[in-house]
Protein backbone atom coordinates (compact mmCIF):
# COMPACT_ATOMS: atom_id res chain seq x y z
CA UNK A 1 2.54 18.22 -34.23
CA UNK A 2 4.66 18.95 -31.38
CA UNK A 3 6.04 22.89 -30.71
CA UNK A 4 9.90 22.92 -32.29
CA UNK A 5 10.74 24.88 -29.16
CA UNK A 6 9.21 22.20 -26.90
CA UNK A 7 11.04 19.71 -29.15
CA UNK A 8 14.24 21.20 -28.70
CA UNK A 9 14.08 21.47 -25.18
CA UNK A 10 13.58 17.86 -24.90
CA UNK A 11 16.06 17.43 -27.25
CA UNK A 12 18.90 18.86 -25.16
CA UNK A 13 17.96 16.98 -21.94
CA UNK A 14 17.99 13.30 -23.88
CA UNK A 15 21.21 14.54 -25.41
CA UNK A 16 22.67 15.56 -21.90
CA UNK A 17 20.93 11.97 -20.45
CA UNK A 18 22.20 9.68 -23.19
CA UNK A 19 26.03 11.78 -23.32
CA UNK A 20 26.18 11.14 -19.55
CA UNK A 21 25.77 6.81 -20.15
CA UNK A 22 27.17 6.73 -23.46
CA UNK A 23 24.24 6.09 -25.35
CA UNK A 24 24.39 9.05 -27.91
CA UNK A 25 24.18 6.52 -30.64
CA UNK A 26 20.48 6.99 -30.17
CA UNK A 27 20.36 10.07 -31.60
CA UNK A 28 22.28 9.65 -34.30
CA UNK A 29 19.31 9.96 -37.27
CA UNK A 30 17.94 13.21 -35.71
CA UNK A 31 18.38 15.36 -38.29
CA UNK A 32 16.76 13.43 -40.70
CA UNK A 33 13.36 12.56 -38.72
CA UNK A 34 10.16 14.47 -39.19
CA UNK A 35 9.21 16.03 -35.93
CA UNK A 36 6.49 13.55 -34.89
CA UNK A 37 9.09 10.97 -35.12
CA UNK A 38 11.44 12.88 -33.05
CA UNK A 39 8.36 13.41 -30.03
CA UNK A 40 8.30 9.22 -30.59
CA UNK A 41 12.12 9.18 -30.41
CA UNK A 42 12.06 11.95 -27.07
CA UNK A 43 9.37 9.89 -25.99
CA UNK A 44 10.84 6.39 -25.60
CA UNK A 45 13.97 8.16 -24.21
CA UNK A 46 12.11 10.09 -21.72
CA UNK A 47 10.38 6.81 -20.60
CA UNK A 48 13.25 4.70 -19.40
CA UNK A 49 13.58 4.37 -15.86
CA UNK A 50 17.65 5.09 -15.45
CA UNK A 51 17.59 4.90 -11.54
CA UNK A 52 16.82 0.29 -12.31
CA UNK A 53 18.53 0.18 -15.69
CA UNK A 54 21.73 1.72 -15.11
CA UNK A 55 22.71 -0.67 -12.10
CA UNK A 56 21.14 -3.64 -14.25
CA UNK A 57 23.39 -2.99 -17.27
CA UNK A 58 26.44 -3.72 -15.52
CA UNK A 59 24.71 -6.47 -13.47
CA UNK A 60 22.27 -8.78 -16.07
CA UNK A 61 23.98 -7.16 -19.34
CA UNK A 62 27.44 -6.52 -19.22
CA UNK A 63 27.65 -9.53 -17.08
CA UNK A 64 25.58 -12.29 -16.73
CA UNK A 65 24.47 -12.87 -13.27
CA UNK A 66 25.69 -15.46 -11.21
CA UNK A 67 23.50 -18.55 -10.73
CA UNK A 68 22.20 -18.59 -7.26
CA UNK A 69 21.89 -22.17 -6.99
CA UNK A 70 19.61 -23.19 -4.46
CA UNK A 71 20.28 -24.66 -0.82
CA UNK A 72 18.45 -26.73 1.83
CA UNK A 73 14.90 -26.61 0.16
CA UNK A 74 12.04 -27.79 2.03
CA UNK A 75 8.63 -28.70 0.44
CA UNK A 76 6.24 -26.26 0.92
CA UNK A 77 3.31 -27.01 3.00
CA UNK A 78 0.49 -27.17 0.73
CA UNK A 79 -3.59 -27.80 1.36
CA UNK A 80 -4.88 -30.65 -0.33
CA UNK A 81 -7.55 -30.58 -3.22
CA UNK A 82 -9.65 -32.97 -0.96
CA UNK A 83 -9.54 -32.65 2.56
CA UNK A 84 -9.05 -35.17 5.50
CA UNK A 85 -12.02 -35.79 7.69
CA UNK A 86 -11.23 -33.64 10.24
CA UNK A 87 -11.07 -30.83 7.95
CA UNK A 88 -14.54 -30.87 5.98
CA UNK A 89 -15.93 -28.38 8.04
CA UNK A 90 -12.75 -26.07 7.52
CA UNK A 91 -13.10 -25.99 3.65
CA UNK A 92 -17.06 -25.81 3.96
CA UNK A 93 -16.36 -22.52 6.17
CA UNK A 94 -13.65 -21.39 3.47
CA UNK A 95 -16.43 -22.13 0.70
CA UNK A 96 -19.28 -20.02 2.29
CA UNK A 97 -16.76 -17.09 3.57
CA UNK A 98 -15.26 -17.15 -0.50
CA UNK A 99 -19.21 -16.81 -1.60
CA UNK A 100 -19.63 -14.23 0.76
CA UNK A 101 -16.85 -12.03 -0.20
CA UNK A 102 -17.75 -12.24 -3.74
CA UNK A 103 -21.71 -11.46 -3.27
CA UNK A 104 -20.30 -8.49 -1.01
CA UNK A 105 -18.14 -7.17 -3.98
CA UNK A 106 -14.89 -7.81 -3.04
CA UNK A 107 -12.60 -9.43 -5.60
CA UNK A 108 -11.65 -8.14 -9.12
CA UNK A 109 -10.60 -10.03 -11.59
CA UNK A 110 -6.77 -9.51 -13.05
CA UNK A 111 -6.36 -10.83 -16.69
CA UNK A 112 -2.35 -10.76 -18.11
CA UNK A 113 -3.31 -10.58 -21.69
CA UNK A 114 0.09 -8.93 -22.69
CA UNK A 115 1.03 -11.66 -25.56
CA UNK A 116 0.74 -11.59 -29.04
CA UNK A 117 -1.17 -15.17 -30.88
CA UNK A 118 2.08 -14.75 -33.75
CA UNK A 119 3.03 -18.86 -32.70
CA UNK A 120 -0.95 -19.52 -32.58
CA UNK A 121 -1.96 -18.46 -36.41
CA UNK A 122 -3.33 -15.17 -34.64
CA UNK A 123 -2.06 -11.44 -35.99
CA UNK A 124 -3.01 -9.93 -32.86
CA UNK A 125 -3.87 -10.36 -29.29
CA UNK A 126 -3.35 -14.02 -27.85
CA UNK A 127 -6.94 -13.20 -26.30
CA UNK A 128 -7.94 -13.59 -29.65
CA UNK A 129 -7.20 -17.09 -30.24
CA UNK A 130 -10.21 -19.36 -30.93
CA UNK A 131 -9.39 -21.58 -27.93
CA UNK A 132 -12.76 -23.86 -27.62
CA UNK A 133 -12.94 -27.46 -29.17
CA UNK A 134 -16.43 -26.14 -30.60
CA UNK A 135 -18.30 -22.83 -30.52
CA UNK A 136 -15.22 -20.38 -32.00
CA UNK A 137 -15.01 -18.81 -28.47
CA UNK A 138 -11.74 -16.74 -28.24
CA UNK A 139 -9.74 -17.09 -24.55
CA UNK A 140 -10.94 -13.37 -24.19
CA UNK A 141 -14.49 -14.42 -24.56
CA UNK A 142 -14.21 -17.31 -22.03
CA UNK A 143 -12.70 -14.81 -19.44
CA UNK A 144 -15.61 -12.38 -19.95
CA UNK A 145 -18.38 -14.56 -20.42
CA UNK A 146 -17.22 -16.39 -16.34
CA UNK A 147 -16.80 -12.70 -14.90
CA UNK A 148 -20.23 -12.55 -16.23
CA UNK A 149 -21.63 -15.43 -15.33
CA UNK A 150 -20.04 -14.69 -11.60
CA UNK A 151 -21.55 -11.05 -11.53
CA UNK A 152 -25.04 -13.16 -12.10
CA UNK A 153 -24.52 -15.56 -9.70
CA UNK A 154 -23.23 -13.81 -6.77
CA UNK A 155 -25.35 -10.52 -7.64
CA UNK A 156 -22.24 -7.68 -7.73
CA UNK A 157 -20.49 -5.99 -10.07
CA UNK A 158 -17.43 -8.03 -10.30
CA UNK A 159 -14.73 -5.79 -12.33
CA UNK A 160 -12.44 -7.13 -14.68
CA UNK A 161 -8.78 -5.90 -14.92
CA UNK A 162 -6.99 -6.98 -18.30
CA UNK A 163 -2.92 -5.76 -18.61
CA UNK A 164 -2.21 -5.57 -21.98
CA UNK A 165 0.78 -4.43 -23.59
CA UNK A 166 1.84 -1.62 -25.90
CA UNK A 167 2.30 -3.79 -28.70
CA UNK A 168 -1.34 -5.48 -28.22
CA UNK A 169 -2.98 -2.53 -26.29
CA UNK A 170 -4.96 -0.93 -29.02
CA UNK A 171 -6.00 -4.25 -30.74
CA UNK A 172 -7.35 -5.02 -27.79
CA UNK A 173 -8.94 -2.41 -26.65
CA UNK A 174 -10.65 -2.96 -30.23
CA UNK A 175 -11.62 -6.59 -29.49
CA UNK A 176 -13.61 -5.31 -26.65
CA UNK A 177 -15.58 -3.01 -27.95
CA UNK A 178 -15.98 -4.83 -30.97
CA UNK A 179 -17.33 -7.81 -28.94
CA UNK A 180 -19.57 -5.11 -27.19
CA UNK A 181 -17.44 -6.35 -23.65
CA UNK A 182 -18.05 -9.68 -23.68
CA UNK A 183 -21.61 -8.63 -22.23
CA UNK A 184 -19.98 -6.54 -19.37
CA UNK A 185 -20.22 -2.50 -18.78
CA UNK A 186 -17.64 -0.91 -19.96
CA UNK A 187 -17.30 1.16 -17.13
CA UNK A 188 -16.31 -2.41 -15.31
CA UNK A 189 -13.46 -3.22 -17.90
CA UNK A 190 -10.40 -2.01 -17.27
CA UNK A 191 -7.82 -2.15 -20.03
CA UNK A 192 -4.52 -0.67 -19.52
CA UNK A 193 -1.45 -2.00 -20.68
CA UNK A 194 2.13 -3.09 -18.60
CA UNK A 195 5.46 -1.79 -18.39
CA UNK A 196 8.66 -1.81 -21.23
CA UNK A 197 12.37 -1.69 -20.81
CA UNK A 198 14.50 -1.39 -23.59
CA UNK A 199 16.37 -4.26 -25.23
CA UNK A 200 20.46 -3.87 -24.69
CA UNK A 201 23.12 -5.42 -26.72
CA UNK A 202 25.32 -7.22 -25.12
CA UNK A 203 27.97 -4.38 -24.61
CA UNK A 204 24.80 -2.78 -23.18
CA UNK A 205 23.98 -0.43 -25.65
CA UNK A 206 20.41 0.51 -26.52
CA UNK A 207 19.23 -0.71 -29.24
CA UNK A 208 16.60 0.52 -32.10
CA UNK A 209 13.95 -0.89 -33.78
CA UNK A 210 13.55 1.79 -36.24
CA UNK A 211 15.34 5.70 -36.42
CA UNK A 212 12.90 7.17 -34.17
CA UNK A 213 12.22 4.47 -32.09
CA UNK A 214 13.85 2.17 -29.05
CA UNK A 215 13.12 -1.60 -29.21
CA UNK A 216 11.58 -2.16 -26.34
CA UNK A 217 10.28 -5.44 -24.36
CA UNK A 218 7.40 -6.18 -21.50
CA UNK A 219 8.99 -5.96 -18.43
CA UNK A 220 7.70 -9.39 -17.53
CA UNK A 221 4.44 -10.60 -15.41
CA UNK A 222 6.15 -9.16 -12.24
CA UNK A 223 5.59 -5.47 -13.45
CA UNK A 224 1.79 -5.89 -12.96
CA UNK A 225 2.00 -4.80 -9.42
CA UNK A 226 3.48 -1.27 -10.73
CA UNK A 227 1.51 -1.48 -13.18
CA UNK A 228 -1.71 -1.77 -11.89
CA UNK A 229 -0.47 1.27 -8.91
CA UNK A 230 0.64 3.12 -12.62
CA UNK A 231 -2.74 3.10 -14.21
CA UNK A 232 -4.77 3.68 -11.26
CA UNK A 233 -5.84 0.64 -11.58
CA UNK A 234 -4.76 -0.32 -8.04
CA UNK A 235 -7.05 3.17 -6.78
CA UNK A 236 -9.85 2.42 -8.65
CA UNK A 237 -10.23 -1.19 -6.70
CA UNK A 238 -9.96 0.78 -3.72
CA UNK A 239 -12.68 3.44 -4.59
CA UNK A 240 -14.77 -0.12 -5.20
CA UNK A 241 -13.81 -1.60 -2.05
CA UNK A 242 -12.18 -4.24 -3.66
CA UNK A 243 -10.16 -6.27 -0.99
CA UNK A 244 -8.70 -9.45 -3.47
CA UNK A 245 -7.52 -9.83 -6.33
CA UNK A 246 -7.74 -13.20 -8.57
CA UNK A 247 -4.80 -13.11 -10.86
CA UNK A 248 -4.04 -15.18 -13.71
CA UNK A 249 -3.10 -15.69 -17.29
CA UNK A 250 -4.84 -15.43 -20.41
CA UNK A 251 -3.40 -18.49 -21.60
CA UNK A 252 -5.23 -20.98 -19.56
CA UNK A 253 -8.69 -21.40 -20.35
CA UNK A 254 -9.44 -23.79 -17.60
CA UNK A 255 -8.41 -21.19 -15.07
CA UNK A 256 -11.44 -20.31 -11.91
CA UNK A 257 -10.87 -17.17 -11.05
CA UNK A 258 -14.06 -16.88 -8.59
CA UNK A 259 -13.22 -20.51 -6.93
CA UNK A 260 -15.31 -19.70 -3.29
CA UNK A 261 -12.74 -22.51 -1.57
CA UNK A 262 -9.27 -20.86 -2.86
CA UNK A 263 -10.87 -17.51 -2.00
CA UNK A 264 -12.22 -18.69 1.60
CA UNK A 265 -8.68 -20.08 2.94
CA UNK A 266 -6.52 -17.22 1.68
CA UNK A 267 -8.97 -14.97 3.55
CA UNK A 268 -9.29 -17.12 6.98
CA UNK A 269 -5.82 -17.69 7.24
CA UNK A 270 -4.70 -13.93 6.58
CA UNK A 271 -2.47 -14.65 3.59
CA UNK A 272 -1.53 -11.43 1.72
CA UNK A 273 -0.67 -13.82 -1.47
CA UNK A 274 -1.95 -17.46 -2.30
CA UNK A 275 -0.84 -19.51 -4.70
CA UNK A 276 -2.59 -22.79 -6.59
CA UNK A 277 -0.33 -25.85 -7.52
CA UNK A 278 -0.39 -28.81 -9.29
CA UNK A 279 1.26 -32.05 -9.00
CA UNK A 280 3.93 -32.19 -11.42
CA UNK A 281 3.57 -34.09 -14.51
CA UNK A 282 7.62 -35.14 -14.48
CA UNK A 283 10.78 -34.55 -12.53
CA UNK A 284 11.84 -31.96 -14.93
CA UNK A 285 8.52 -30.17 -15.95
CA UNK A 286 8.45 -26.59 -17.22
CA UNK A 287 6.96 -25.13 -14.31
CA UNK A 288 7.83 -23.03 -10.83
CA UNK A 289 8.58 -25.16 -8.32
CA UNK A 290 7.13 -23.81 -5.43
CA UNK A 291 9.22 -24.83 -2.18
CA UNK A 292 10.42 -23.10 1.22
CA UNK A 293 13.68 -21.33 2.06
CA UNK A 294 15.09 -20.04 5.02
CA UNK A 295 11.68 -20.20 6.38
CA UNK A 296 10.09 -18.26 3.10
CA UNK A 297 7.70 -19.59 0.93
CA UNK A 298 9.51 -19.54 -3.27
CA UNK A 299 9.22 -20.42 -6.65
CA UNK A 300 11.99 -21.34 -8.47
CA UNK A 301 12.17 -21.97 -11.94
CA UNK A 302 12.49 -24.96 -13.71
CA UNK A 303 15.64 -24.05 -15.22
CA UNK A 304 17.13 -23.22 -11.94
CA UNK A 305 15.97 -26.22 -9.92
CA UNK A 306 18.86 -28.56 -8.99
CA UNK A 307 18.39 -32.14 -10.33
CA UNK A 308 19.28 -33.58 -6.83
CA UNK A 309 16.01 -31.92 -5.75
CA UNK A 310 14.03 -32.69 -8.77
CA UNK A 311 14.43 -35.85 -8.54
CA UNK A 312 14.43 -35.99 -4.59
CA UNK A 313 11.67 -39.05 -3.43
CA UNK A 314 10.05 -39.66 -0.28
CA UNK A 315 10.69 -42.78 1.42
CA UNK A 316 7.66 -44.69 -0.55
CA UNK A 317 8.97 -43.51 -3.66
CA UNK A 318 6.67 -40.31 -4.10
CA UNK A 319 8.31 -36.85 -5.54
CA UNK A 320 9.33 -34.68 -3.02
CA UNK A 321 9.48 -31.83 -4.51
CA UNK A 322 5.98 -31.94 -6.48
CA UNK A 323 4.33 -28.44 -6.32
CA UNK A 324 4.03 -26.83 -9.81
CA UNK A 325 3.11 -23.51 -9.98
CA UNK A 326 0.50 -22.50 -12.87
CA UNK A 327 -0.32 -18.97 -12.21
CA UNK A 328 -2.80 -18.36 -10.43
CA UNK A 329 -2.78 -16.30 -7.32
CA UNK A 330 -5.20 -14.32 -5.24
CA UNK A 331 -3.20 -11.37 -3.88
CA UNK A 332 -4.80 -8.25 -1.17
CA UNK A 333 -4.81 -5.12 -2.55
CA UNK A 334 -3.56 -4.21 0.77
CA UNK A 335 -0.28 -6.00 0.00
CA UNK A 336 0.06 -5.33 -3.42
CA UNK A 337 -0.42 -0.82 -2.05
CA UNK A 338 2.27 -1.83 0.34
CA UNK A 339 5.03 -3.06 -1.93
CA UNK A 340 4.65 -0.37 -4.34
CA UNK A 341 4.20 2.37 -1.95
CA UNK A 342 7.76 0.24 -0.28
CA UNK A 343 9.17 1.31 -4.29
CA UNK A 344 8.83 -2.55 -4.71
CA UNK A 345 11.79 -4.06 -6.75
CA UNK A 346 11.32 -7.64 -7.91
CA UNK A 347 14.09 -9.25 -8.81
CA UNK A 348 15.60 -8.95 -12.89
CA UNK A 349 15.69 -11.93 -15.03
CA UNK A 350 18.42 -12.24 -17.94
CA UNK A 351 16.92 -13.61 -20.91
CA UNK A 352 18.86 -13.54 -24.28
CA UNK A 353 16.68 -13.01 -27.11
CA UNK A 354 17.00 -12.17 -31.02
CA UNK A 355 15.62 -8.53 -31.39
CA UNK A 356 15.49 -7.03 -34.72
CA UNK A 357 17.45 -3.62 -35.24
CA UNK A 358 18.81 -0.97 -37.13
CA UNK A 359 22.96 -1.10 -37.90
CA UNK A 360 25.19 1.82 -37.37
CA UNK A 361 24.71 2.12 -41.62
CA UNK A 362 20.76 2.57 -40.93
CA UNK A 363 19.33 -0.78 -42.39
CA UNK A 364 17.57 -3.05 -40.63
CA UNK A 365 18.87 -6.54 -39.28
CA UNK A 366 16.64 -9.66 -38.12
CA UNK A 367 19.03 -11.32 -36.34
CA UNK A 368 19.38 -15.18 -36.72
CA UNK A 369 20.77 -15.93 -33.10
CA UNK A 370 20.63 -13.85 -29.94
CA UNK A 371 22.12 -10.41 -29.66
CA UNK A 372 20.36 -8.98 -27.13
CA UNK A 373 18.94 -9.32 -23.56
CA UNK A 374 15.99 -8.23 -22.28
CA UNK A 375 15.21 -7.51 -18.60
CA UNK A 376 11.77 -9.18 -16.98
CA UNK A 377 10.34 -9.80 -13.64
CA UNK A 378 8.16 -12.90 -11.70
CA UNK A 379 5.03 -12.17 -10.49
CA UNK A 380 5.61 -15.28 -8.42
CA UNK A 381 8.92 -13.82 -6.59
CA UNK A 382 6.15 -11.05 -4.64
CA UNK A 383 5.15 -14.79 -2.46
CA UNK A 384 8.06 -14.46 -0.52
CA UNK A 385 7.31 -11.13 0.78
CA UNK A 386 3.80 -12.10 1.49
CA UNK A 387 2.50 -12.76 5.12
CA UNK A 388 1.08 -16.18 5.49
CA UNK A 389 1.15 -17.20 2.08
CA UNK A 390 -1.13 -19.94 0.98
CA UNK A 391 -0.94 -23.05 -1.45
CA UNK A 392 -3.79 -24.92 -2.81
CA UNK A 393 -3.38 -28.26 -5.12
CA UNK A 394 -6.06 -28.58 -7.48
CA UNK A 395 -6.54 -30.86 -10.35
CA UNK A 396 -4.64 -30.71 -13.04
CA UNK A 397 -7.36 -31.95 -15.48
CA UNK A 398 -9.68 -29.11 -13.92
CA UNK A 399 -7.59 -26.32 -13.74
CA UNK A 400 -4.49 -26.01 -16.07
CA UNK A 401 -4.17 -26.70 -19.88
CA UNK A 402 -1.78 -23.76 -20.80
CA UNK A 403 -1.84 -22.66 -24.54
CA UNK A 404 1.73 -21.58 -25.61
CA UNK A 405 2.39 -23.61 -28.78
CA UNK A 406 0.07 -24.76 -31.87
CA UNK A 407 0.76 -28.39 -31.47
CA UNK A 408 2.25 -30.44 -29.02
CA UNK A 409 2.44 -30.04 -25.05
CA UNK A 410 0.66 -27.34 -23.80
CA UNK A 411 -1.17 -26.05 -27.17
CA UNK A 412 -4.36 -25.52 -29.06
CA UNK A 413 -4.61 -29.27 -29.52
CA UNK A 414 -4.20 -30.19 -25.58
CA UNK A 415 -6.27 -27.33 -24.45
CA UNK A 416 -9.20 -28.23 -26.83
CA UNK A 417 -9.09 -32.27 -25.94
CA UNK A 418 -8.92 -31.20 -21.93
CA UNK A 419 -11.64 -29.07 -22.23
CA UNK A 420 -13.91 -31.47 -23.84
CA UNK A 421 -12.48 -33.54 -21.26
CA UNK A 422 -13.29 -31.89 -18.49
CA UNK A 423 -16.98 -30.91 -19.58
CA UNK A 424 -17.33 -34.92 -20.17
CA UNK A 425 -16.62 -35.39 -16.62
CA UNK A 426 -18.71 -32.68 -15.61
CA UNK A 427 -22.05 -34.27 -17.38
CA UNK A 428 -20.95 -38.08 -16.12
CA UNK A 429 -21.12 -36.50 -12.79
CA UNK A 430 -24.31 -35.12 -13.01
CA UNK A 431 -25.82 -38.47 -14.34
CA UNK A 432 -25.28 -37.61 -18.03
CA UNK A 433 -24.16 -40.59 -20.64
CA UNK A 434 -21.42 -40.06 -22.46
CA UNK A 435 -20.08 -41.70 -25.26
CA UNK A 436 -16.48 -42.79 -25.19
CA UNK A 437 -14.16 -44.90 -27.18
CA UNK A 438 -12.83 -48.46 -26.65
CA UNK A 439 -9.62 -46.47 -24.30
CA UNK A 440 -11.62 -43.92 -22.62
CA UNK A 441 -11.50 -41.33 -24.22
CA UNK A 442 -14.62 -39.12 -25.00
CA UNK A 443 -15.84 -39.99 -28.64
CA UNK A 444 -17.70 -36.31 -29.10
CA UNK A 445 -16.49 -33.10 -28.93
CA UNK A 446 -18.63 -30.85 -26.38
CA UNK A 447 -17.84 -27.32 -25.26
CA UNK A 448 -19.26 -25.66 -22.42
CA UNK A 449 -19.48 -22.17 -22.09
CA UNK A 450 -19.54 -20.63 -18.53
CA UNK A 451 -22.89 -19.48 -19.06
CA UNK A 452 -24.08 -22.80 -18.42
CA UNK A 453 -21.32 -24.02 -15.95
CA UNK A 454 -18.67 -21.95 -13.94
CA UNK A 455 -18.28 -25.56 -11.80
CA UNK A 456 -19.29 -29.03 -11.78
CA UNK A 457 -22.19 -28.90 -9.51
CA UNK A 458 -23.82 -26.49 -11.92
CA UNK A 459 -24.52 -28.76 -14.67
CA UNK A 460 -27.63 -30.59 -12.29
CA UNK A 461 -29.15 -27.76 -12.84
CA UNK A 462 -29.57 -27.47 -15.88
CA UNK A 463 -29.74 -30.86 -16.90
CA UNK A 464 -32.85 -30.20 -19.01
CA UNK A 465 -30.37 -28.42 -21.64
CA UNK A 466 -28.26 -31.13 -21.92
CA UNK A 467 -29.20 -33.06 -25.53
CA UNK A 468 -29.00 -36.76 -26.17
CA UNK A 469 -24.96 -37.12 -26.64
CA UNK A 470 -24.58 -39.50 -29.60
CA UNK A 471 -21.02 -40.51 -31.12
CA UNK A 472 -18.89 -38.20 -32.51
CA UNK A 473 -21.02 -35.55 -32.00
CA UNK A 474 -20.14 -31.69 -31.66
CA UNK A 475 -21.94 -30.08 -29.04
CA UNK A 476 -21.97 -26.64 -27.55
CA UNK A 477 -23.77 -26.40 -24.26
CA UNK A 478 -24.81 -22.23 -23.05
């Protein structure tokens, strides 16, 4: 229990810092809180970062900021998936340097696991959705189980960085140990979780989820970089000599984080941040669109994009504009010390969202439209202050089935089918027969854990594991 003469001191400076930007609203239940909930009350207070949010609440809150819509785009110069002729031996090289900085120890793995599985049937970590069309693997246990497989392969301790959040951070902290690492040493997990802003109203008062505490939000994918410089995370992959770092999203389980040609190119050509991209499925698809301005390499959301560039064709009819972002970067540690030792500031995104809250009368409201915006930042913006930034296309089918919803596009049921999918091809390519209906489709249901397969060229060998595939059968290949 905290010292009442400890308490009280705190208590006067959050009086004097809430008086001094009218927020004294938040204090309003102190007399009636036990003094735990006050040090949780002190605490939030104590944690928001006035020097960003004050400017932000007149800027993103009290007003909403002004669209910057976008002028005189270019597409971005991207290198392909397969390369012309004259450029085999350039991707071989980028291949066998990517295998040699990854036997020499230097790339970590960077998981964003900050989500909760609420929209997937999951009361906890999104990590902890069952994601697999067969074996009950969870996206967590994927992740671990290919940072395993990698440390095996290329012979180095390959350490895995996973940025929760506070409202998932213990659960999964739990979920590891529970699943004794996914087979890694614990000393080579890294769990910590991301940074939270408060939620405003929109006259840009704070807001409270309960007496004693602030509601308070992630402060989106871009706080990573301070996060990982927060947590020591960043120092730590110095202390390792670790020189790269593969970033992506637990969401994906067809994401590569140890892919030798992605990690070979970003090194030759001295980018500081590289970026892989997919064609995009349609004009208007929910992803970055990854383009160049005034001579700098950006993203710009979907929602942003002009339609006179999203549907912008070629002369032969092809889509101009046709580089989707999906998350997954490689970025130097280097770079990443440089902008937060620079007091990096990506930019704020508005986003209105219903928070839940307690009324001036001290009962609790779930709100049935918006009331309040939270603040959030791109990882993605950090390319354009990256030297010689990189894109890579890759295949769709190989490397991006996003799970966000239950059903539909971009859920359980499309990341199951396009893992199957993808294993099918896998097999057929190392001479396997696979059963498949009257349209193509696969008619089984296989899952392949990384243990047996990080890439396609690893299923040759170990063809001898592979069973008979009959129809409809469920196979799980380790």
């Amino acid at each position: 229990m905290p010292a009442t003469t400890e308490l009280d001191h705190r208590y006067q400076s959050a009086k004097a810092t809430l008086a001094q930007r009218g927020q004294e609203h938040v204090l309003r239940w102190w007399e009636g809180l036990a003094p735990n909930d006050r040090d949780s009350l002190l605490t939030d207070v104590e944690s928001i970062p006035w020097d960003i949010l004050g400017s932000l609440i007149h800027t993103h809150v009290l007003a909403t900021p002004t669209r910057n819509i976008p002028q005189d785009l270019r597409p971005a110069e991207v290198h392909p998936a397969e390369p012309q002729a004259k450029f085999t031996k350039k991707y071989d090289d980028a291949r066998k340097l990517g295998r040699q900085l990854l036997t020499e120890g230097r790339v970590a793995a960077f998981t964003v696991a900050g989500g909760q599985g609420t929209r997937l049937g999951v009361d906890g970590p999104k990590g902890e959705v069952e994601v697999t069309p067969a074996g009950g693997r969870t996206l967590f246990q994927i992740f671990g189980e290919t940072v395993l497989a990698a440390r095996r392969r290329y012979g180095c301790a390959i350490p895995w960085y996973v940025m929760t959040s506070p409202a998932n951070h213990d659960a999964t902290v739990a979920c590891f140990a529970r699943n004794g690492y996914f087979g890694l040493p614990p000393e080579d997990v890294v769990l910590f979780p991301q940074g939270m802003l408060p939620a405003l109203d929109f006259d840009g008062k704070l807001l409270l989820s309960d007496k004693h505490r602030i509601a308070m939000a992630p402060d989106g994918h871009g706080g990573s970089l301070k996060a990982l410089a927060k947590n020591r995370a960043l120092a730590d992959m110095c202390k390792r000599g670790i020189e790269i770092i593969s970033y992506f999203q637990v969401d994906n389980p067809l994401a590569k984080p140890f892919d030798p040609l992605f990690l070979g190119l970003h090194a030759d050509t001295g980018s500081e941040m590289s970026t892989k991209v997919t064609r995009k499925a349609d004009d208007l698809e929910r992803v970055g669109n990854v383009c160049v301005q005034d001579g700098r390499v950006v993203v710009i959301e979907y929602s942003d994009f002009p339609d006179v560039y999203a549907h912008a064709t070629h002369a032969d009819g092809s889509r101009k504009f046709d580089a989707g972002n999906i998350a997954i970067h490689l970025l130097d540690v280097a770079f990443v010390d440089r902008l937060v030792g620079q007091s990096l500031q990506l930019p704020f995104r508005r986003a209105e969202k219903k928070v839940a809250f307690v009324d001036a009368s001290g009962e609790r409201v779930e709100p049935k439209s918006p009331n309040a915006v939270k603040l959030e930042m791109f990882v993605f913006d950090a390319i354009g202050l990256a030297r010689n930034p990189l894109l890579l296309e890759v295949d769709r089918a190989e490397e991006f089935s996003p799970v966000k919803n239950a059903t539909g596009v971009d859920s359980l049921e499309t990341a199951k089918r396009d893992q199957t999918s993808r294993a099918c091809r896998w097999l057929e390519a190392a001479g396997v027969s696979v059963p498949r209906k009257p349209d193509g489709q696969p008619d089984l249901t296989i899952a392949m854990a990384p243990s047996f397969a990080l890439e396609a060229a690893d299923v040759a060998e170990n063809i001898d594991r592979v069973p008979k595939l009959k129809p409809r059968d469920t196979v799980v290949l380790t």
